[in-house]
C-alpha atoms as a PDB file:
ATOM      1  CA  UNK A   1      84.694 131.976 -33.874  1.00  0.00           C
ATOM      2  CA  UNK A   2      81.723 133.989 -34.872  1.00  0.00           C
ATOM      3  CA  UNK A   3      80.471 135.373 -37.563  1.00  0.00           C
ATOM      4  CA  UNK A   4      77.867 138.250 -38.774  1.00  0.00           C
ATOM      5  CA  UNK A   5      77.540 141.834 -38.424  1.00  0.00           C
ATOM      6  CA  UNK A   6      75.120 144.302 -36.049  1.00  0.00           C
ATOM      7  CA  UNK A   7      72.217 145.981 -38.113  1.00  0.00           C
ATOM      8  CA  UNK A   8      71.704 149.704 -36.778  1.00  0.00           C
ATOM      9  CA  UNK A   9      69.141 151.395 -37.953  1.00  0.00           C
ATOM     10  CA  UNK A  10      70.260 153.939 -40.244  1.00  0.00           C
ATOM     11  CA  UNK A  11      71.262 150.770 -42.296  1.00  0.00           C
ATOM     12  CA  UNK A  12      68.225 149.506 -42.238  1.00  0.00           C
ATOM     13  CA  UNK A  13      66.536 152.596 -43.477  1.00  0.00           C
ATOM     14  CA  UNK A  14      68.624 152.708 -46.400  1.00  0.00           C
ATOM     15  CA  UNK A  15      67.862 149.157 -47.208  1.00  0.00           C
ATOM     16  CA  UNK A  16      64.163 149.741 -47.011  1.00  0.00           C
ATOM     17  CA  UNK A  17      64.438 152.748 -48.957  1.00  0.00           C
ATOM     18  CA  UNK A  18      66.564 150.930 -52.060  1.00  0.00           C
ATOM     19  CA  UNK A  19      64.276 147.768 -51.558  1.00  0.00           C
ATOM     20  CA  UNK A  20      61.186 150.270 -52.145  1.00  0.00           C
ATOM     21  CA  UNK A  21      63.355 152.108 -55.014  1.00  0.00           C
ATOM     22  CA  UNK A  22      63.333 149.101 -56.868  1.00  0.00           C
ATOM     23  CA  UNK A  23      59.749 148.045 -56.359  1.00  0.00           C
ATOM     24  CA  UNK A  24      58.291 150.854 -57.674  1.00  0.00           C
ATOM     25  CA  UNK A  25      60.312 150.380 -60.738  1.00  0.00           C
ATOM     26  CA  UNK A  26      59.223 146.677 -61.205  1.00  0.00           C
ATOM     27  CA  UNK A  27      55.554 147.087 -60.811  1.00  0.00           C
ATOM     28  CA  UNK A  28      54.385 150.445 -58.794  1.00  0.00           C
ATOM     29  CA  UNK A  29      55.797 153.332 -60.835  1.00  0.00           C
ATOM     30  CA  UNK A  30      52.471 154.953 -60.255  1.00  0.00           C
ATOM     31  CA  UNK A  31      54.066 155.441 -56.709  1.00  0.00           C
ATOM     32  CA  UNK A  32      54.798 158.857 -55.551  1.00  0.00           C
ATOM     33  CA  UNK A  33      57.252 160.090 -53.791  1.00  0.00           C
ATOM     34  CA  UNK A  34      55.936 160.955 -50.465  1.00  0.00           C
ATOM     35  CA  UNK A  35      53.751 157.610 -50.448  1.00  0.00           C
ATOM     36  CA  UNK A  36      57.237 156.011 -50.960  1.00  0.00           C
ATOM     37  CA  UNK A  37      58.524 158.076 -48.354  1.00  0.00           C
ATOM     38  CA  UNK A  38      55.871 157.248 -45.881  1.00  0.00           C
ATOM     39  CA  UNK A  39      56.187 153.311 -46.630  1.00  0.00           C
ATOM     40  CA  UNK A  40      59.466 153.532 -45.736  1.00  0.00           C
ATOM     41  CA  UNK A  41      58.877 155.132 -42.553  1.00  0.00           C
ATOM     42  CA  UNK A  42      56.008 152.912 -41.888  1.00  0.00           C
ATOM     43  CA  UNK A  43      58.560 149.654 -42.360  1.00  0.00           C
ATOM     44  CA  UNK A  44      61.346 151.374 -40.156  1.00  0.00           C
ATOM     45  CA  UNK A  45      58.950 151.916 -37.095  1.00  0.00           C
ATOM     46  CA  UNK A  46      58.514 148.201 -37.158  1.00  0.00           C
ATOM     47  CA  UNK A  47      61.603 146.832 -37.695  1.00  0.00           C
ATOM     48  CA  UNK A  48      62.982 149.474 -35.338  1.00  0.00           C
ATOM     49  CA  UNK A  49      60.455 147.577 -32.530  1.00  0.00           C
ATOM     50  CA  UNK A  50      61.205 144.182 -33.716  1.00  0.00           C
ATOM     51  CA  UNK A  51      65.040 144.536 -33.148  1.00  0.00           C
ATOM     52  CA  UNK A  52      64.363 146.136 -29.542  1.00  0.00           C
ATOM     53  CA  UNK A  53      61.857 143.208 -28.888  1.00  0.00           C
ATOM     54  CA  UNK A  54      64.107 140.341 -30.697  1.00  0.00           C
ATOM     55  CA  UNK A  55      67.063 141.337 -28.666  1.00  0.00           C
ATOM     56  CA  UNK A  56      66.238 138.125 -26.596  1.00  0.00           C
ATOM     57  CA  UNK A  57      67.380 134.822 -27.929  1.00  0.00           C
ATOM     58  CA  UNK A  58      64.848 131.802 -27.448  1.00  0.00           C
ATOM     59  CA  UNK A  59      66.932 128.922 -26.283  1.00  0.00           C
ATOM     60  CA  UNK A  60      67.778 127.685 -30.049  1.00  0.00           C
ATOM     61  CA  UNK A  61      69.760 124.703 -28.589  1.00  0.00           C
ATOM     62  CA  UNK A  62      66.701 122.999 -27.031  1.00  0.00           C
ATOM     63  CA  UNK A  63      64.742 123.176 -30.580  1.00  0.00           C
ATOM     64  CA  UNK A  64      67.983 122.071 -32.347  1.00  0.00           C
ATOM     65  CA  UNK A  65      67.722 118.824 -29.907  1.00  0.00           C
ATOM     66  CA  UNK A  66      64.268 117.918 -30.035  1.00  0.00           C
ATOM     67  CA  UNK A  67      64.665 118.091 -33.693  1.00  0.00           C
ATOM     68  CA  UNK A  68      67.670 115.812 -34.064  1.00  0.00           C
ATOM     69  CA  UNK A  69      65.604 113.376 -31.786  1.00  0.00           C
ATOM     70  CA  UNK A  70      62.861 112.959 -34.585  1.00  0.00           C
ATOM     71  CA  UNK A  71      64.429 113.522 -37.437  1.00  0.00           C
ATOM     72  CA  UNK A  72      68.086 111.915 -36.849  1.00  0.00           C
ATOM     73  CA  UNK A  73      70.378 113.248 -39.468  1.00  0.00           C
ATOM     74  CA  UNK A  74      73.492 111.642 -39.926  1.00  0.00           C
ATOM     75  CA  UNK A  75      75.347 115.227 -39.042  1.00  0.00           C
ATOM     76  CA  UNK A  76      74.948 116.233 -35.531  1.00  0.00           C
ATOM     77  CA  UNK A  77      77.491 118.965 -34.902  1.00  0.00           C
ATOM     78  CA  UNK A  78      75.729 121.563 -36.556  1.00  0.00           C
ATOM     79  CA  UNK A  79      71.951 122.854 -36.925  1.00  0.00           C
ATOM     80  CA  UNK A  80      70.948 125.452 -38.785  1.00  0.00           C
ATOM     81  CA  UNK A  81      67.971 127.673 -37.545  1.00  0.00           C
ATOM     82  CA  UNK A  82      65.681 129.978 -39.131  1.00  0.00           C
ATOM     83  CA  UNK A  83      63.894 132.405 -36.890  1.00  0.00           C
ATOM     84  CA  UNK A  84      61.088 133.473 -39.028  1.00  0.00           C
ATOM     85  CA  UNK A  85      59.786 135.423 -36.231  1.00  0.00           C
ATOM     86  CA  UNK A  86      62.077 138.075 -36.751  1.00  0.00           C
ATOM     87  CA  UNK A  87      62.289 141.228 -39.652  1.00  0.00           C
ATOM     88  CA  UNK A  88      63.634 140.305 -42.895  1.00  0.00           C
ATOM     89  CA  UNK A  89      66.501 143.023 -42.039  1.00  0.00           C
ATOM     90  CA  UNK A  90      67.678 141.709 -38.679  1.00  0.00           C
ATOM     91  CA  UNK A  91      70.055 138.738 -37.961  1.00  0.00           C
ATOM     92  CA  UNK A  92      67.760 135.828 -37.804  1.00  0.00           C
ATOM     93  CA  UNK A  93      69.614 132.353 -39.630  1.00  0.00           C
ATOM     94  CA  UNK A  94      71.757 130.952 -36.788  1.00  0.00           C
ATOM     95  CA  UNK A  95      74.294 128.235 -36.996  1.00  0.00           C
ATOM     96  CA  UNK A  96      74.482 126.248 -33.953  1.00  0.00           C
ATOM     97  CA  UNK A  97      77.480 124.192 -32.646  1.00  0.00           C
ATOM     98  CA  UNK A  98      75.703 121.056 -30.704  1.00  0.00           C
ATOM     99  CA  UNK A  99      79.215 120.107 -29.308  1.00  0.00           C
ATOM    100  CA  UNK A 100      80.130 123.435 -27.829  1.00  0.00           C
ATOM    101  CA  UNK A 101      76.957 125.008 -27.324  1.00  0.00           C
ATOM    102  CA  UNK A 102      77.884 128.085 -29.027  1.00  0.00           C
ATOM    103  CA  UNK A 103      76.117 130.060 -31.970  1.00  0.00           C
ATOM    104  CA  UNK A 104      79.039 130.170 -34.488  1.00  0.00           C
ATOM    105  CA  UNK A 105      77.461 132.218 -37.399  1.00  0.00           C
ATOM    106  CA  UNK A 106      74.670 134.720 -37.296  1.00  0.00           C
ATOM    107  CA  UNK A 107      73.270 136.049 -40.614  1.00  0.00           C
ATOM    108  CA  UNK A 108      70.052 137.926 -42.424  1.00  0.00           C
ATOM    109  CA  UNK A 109      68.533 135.362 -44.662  1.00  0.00           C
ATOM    110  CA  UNK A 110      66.141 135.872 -47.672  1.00  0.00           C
ATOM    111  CA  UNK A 111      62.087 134.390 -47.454  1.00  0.00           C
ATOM    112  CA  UNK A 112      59.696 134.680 -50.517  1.00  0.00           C
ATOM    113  CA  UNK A 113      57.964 137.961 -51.356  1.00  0.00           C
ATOM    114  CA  UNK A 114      54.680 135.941 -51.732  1.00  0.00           C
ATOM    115  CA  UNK A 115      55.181 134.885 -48.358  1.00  0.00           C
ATOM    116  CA  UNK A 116      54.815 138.529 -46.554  1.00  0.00           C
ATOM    117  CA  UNK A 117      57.192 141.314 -46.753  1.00  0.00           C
ATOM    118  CA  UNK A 118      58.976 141.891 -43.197  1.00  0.00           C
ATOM    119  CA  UNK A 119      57.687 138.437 -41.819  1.00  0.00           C
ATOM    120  CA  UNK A 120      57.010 135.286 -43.614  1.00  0.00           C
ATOM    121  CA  UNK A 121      53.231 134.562 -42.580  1.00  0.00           C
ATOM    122  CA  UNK A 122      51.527 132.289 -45.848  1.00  0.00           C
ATOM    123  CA  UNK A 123      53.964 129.234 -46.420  1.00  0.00           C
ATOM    124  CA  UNK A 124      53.442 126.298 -49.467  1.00  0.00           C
ATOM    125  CA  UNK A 125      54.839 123.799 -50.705  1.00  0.00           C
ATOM    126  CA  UNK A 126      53.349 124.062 -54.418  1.00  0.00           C
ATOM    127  CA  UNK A 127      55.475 124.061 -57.401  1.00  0.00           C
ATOM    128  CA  UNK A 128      55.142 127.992 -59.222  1.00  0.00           C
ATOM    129  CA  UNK A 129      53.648 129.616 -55.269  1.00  0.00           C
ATOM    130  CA  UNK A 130      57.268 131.449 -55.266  1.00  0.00           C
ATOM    131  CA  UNK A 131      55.582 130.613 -51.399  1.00  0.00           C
ATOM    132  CA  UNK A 132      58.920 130.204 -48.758  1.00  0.00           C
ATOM    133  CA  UNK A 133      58.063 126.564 -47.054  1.00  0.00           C
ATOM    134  CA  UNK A 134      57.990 125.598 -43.293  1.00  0.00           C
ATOM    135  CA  UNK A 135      59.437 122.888 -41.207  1.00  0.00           C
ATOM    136  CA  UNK A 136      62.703 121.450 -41.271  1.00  0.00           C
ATOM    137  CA  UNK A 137      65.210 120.418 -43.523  1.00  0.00           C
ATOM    138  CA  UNK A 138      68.292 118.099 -44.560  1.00  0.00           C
ATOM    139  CA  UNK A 139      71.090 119.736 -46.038  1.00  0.00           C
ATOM    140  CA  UNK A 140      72.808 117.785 -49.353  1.00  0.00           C
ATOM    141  CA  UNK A 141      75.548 118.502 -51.985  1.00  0.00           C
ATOM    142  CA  UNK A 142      76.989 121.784 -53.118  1.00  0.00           C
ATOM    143  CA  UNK A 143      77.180 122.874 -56.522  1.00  0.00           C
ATOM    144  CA  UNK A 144      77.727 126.430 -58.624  1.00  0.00           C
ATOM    145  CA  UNK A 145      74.620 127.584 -60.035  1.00  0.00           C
ATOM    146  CA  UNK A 146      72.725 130.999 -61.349  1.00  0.00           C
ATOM    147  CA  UNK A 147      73.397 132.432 -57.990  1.00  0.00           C
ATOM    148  CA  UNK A 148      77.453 131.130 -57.135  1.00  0.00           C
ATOM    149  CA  UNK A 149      77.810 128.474 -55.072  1.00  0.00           C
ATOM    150  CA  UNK A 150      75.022 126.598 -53.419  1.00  0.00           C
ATOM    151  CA  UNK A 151      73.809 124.045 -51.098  1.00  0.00           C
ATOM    152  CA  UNK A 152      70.501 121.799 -52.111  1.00  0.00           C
ATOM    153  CA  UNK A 153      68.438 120.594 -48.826  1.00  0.00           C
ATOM    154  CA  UNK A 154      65.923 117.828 -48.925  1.00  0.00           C
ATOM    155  CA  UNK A 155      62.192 118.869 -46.906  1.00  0.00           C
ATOM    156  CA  UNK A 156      61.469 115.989 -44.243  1.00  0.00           C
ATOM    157  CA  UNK A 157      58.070 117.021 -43.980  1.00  0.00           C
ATOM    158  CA  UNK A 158      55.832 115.343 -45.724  1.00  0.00           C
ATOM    159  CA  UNK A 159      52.794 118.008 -47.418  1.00  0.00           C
ATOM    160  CA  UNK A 160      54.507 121.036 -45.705  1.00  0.00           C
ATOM    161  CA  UNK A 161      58.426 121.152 -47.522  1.00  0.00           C
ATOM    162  CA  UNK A 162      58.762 117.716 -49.250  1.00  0.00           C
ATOM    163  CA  UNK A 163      58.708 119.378 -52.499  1.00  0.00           C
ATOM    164  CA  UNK A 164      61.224 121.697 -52.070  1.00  0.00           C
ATOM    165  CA  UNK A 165      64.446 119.670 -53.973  1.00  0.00           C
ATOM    166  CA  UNK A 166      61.304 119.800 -56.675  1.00  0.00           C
ATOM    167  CA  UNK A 167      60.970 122.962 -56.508  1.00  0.00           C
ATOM    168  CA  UNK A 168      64.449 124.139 -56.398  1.00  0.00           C
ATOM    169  CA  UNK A 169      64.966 125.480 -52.497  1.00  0.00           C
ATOM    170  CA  UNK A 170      68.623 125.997 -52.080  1.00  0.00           C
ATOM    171  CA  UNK A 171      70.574 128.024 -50.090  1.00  0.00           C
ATOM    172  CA  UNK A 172      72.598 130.716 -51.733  1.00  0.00           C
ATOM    173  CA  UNK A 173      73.963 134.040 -52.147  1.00  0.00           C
ATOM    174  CA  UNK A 174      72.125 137.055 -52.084  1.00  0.00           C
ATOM    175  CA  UNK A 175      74.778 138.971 -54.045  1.00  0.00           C
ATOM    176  CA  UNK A 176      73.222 138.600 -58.023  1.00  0.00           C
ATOM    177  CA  UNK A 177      68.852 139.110 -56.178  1.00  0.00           C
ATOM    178  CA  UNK A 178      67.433 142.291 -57.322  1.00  0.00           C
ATOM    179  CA  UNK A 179      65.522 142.525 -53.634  1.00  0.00           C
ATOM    180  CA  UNK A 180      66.293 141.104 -50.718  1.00  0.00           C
ATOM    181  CA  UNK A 181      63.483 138.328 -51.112  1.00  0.00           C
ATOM    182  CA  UNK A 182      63.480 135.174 -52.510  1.00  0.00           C
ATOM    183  CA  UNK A 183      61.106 132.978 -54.161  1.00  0.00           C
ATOM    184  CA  UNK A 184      61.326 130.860 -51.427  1.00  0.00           C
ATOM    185  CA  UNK A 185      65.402 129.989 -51.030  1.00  0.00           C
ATOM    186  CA  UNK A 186      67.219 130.653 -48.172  1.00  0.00           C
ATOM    187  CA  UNK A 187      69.869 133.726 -49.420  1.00  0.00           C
ATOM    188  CA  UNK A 188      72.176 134.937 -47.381  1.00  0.00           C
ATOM    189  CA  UNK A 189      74.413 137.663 -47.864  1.00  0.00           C
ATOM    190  CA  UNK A 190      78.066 136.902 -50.212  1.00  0.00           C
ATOM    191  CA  UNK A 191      80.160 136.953 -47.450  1.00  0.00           C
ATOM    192  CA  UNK A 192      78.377 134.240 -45.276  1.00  0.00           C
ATOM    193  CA  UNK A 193      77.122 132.325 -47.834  1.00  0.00           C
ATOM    194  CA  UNK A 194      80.261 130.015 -48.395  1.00  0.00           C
ATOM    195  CA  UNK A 195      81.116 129.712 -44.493  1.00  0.00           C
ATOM    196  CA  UNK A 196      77.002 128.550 -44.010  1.00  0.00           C
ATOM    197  CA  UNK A 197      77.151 125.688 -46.862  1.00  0.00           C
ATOM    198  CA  UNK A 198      81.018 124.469 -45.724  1.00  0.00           C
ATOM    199  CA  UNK A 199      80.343 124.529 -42.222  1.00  0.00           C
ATOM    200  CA  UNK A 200      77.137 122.483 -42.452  1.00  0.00           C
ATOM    201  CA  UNK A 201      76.510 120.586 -45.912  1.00  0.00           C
ATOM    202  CA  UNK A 202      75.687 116.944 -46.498  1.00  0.00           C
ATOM    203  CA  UNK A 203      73.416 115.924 -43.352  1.00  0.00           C
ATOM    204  CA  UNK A 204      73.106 118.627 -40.840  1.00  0.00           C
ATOM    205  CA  UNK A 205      69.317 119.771 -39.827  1.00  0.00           C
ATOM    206  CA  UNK A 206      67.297 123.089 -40.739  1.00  0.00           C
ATOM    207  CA  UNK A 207      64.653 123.762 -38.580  1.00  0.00           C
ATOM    208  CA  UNK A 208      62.336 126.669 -39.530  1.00  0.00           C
ATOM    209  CA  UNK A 209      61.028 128.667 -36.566  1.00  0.00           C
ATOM    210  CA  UNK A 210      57.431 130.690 -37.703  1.00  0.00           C
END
């Protein structure tokens, strides 16, 4: 079974145009109109060409593997990856089945503001960057937090994510955000939230494509 939903375009200009909305109310009320207009314009043009380009799939699988072989989690059925390559408002968190070869969930997920604003292109692993982190991961326990239910991962890189269980990198919904980006936690929307953490918590991989 799959899950996740098509973006088309018109749905992405609304988002852009909300996401700018609320911007200029949290720090840019000096904004005009048109600018705002224009900005949002601007952003659509290039996520427009980024989901025409990004229509091709890298092999995933073959990453997913070559990871397992260094890292060795004790969860091999399932690998999470994150395609930072891709816009911030196209499908780019896949959940891999090892065993059938199949991608079984497809999702948007959330990077940090400080990071870029379509793409993720300055990553940290400092305490207070609100930077998103590269890498790869280890997913651990589940709990219910500020943001609903959540899954805590463990960075297995040391100087690049190690502090990230430090620092508070979860993955979670993206229901209670006031933008769609994070301060460096993996959010994904409500209703694919709880299927991502079930299907892969306690020792499954995360390997960040950027």
């Amino acid at each position: 079974m799959r899950y996740g939903t098509q973006v088309c375009y018109e749905d992405v200009l609304l988002r852009i145009l909300k996401e700018g909305k609320k911007l200029t109310i949290i720090g840019h009320k000096y904004m005009k109109r048109k600018r705002l207009s224009l900005l949002a314009l601007f952003l659509l043009m290039i996520t427009c060409t980024s989901f025409v380009i990004n229509q091709y799939t890298p092999n995933y699988f073959e990453k997913a593997k070559t990871a397992q072989a260094k890292y060795r989690t004790t969860r091999k059925d399932y690998v999470i990856v994150v395609d930072y390559t891709k816009s911030i408002y196209l499908e780019r968190l896949y959940v891999l089945d090892m065993k059938t070869g199949e991608i079984v969930i497809r999702s948007t997920v959330a990077h940090a503001w400080n990071s870029g604003v379509l793409y993720p292109n300055n990553f940290s692993n400092k305490d207070g960057s609100n930077m998103s982190s590269a890498g790869c991961y280890v997913t651990a326990g589940t709990y219910k937090g500020k943001f609903g239910y959540s899954m805590k991962i463990r960075g297995l890189d040391k100087g690049v994510n190690d502090r990230a269980e430090a620092r508070y990198i979860i993955f979670h919904s993206s229901k209670k955000m006031k933008t769609v980006w994070s301060y460096g936690c993996f959010a994904t929307p409500e209703e694919t939230n709880k299927k991502i953490i079930d299907l892969t918590k306690n020792g499954c991989l995360v390997c960040i494509i950027n």
